[in-house]
C-alpha atoms as a PDB file:
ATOM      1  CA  UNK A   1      32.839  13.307  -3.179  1.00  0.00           C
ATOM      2  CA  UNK A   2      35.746  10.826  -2.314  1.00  0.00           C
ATOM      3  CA  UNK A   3      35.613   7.524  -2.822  1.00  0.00           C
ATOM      4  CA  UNK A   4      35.376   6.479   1.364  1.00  0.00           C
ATOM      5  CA  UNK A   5      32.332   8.218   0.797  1.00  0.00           C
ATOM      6  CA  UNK A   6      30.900   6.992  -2.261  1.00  0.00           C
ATOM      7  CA  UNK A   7      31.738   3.712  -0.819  1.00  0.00           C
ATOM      8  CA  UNK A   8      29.593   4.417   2.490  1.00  0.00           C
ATOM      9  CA  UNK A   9      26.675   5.966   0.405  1.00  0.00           C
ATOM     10  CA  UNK A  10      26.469   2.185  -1.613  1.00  0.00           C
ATOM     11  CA  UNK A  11      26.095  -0.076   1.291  1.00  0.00           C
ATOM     12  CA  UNK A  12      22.468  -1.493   1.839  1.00  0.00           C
ATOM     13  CA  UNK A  13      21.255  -0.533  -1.808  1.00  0.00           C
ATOM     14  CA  UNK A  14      20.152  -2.306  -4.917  1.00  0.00           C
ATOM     15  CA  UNK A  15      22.743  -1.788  -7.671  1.00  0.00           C
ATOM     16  CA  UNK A  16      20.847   0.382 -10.130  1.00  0.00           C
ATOM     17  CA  UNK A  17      18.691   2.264  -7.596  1.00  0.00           C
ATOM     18  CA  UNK A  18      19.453   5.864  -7.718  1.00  0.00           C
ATOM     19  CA  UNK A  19      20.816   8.249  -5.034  1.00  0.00           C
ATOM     20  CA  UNK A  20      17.790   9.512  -4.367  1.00  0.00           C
ATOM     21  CA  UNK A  21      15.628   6.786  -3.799  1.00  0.00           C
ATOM     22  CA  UNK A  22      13.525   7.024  -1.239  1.00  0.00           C
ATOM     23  CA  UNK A  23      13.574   2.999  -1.272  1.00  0.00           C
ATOM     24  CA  UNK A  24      16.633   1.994  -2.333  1.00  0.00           C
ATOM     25  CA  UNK A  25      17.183  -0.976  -0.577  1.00  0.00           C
ATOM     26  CA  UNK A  26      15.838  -4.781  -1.550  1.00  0.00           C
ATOM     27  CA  UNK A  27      11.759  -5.582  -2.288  1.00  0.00           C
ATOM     28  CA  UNK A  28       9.822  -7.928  -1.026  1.00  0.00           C
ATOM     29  CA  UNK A  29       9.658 -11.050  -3.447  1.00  0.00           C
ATOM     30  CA  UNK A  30      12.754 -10.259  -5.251  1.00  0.00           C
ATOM     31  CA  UNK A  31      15.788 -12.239  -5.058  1.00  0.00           C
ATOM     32  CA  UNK A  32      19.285 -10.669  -4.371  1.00  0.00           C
ATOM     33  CA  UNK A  33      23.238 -11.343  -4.232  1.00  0.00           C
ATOM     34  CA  UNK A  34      24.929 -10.017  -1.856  1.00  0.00           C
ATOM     35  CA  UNK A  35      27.739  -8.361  -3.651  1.00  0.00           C
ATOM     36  CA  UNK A  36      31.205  -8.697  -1.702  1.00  0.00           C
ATOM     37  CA  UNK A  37      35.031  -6.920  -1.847  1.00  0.00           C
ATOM     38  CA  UNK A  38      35.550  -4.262  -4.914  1.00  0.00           C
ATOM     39  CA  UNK A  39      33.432  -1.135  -5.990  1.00  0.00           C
ATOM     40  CA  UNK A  40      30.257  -2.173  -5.278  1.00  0.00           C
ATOM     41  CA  UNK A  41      31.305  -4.393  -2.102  1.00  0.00           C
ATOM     42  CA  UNK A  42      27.956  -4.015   0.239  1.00  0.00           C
ATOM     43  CA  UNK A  43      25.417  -3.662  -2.608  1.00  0.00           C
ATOM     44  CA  UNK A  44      22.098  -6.190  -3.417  1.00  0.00           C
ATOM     45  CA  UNK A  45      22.131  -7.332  -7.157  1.00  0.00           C
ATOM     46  CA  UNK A  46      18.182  -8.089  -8.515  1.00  0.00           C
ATOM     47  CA  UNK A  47      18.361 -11.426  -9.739  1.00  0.00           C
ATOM     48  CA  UNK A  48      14.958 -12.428  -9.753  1.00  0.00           C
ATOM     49  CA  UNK A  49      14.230 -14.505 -12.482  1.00  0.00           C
ATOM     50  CA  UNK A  50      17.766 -15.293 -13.601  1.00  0.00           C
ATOM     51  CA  UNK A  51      18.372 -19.076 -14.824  1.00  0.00           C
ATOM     52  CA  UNK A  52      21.530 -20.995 -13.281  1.00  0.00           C
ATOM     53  CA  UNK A  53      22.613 -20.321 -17.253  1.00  0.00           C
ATOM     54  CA  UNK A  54      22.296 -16.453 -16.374  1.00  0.00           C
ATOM     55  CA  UNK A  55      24.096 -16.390 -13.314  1.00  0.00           C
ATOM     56  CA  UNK A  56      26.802 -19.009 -13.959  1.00  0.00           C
ATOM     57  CA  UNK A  57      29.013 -16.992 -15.390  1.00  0.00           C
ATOM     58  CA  UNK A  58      28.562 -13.788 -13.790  1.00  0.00           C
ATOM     59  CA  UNK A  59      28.462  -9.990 -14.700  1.00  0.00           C
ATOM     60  CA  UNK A  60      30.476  -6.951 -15.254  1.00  0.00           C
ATOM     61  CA  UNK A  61      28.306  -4.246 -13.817  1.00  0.00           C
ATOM     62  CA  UNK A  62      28.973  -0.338 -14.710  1.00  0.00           C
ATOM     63  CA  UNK A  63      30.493   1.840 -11.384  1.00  0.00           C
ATOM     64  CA  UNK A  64      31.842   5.003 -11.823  1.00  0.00           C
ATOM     65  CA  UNK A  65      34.447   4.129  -8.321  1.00  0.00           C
ATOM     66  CA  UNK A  66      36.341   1.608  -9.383  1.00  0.00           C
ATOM     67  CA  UNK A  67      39.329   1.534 -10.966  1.00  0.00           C
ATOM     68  CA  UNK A  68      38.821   3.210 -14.114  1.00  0.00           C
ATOM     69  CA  UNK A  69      35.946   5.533 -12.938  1.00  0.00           C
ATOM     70  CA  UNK A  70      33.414   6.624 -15.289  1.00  0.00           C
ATOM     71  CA  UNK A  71      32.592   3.656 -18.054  1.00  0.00           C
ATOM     72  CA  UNK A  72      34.451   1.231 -15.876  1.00  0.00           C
ATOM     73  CA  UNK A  73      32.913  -2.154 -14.986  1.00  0.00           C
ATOM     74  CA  UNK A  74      33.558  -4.458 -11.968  1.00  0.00           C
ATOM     75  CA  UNK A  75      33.759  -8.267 -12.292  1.00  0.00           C
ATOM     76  CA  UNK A  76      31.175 -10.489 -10.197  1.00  0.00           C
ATOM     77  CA  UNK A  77      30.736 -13.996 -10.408  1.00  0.00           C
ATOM     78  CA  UNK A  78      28.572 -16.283  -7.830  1.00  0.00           C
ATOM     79  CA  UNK A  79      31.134 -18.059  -4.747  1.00  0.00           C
ATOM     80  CA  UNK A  80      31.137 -21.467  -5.262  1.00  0.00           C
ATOM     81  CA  UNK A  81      28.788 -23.219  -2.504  1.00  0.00           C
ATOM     82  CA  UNK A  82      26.885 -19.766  -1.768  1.00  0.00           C
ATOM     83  CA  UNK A  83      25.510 -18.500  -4.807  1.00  0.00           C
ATOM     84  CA  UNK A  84      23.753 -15.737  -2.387  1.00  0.00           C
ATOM     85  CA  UNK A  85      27.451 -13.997  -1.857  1.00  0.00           C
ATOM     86  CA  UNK A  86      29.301 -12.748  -5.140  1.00  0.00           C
ATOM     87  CA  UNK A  87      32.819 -11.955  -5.483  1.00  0.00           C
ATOM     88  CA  UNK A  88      34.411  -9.705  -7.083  1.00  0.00           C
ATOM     89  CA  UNK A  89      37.156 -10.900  -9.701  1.00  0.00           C
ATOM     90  CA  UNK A  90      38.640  -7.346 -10.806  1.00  0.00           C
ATOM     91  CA  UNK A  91      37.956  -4.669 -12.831  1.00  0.00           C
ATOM     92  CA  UNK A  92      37.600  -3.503 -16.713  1.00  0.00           C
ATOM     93  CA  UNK A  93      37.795  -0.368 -18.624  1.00  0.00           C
END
């Protein structure tokens, strides 16, 4: 599959949901980030339940399309004034 592809298949869903699915997109009562540019650009991160503490500094969450593929991890952090969008900062082996 190329990555234009694997790309299009991730917008809508929960990170962590699996291809098949036949939900994969956000629950009622949960709370989500939008996650924005990068890898996972268009996907809903869970983060029901985290603290400020949890979420202030952001995540590196596993994606085997970004820059070093299987293994790799993208950089999120909340945008300052929106903590509902999260950017992405890079990406790490």
């Amino acid at each position: 599959m190329d990555r234009d592809r694997a790309e299009e298949l991730l917008r809508g869903r929960v990170y962590g949901t699996d291809f098949d699915d036949p939900h994969p997109g956000p629950r009622p009562g949960r709370t989500y980030a939008e996650l924005v540019g990068g890898p996972l650009d268009g996907l809903l991160l869970d983060i029901t339940g985290w603290t400020p503490d949890e979420i202030a500094p952001g995540v590196a969450l596993m994606t085997e399309v970004g820059r070093f593929g299987a293994g790799g991890r993208a950089l999120y952090e909340p945008r300052p004034g929106d903590a509902g969008l999260w950017d992405w900062g890079g990406d790490v082996p």
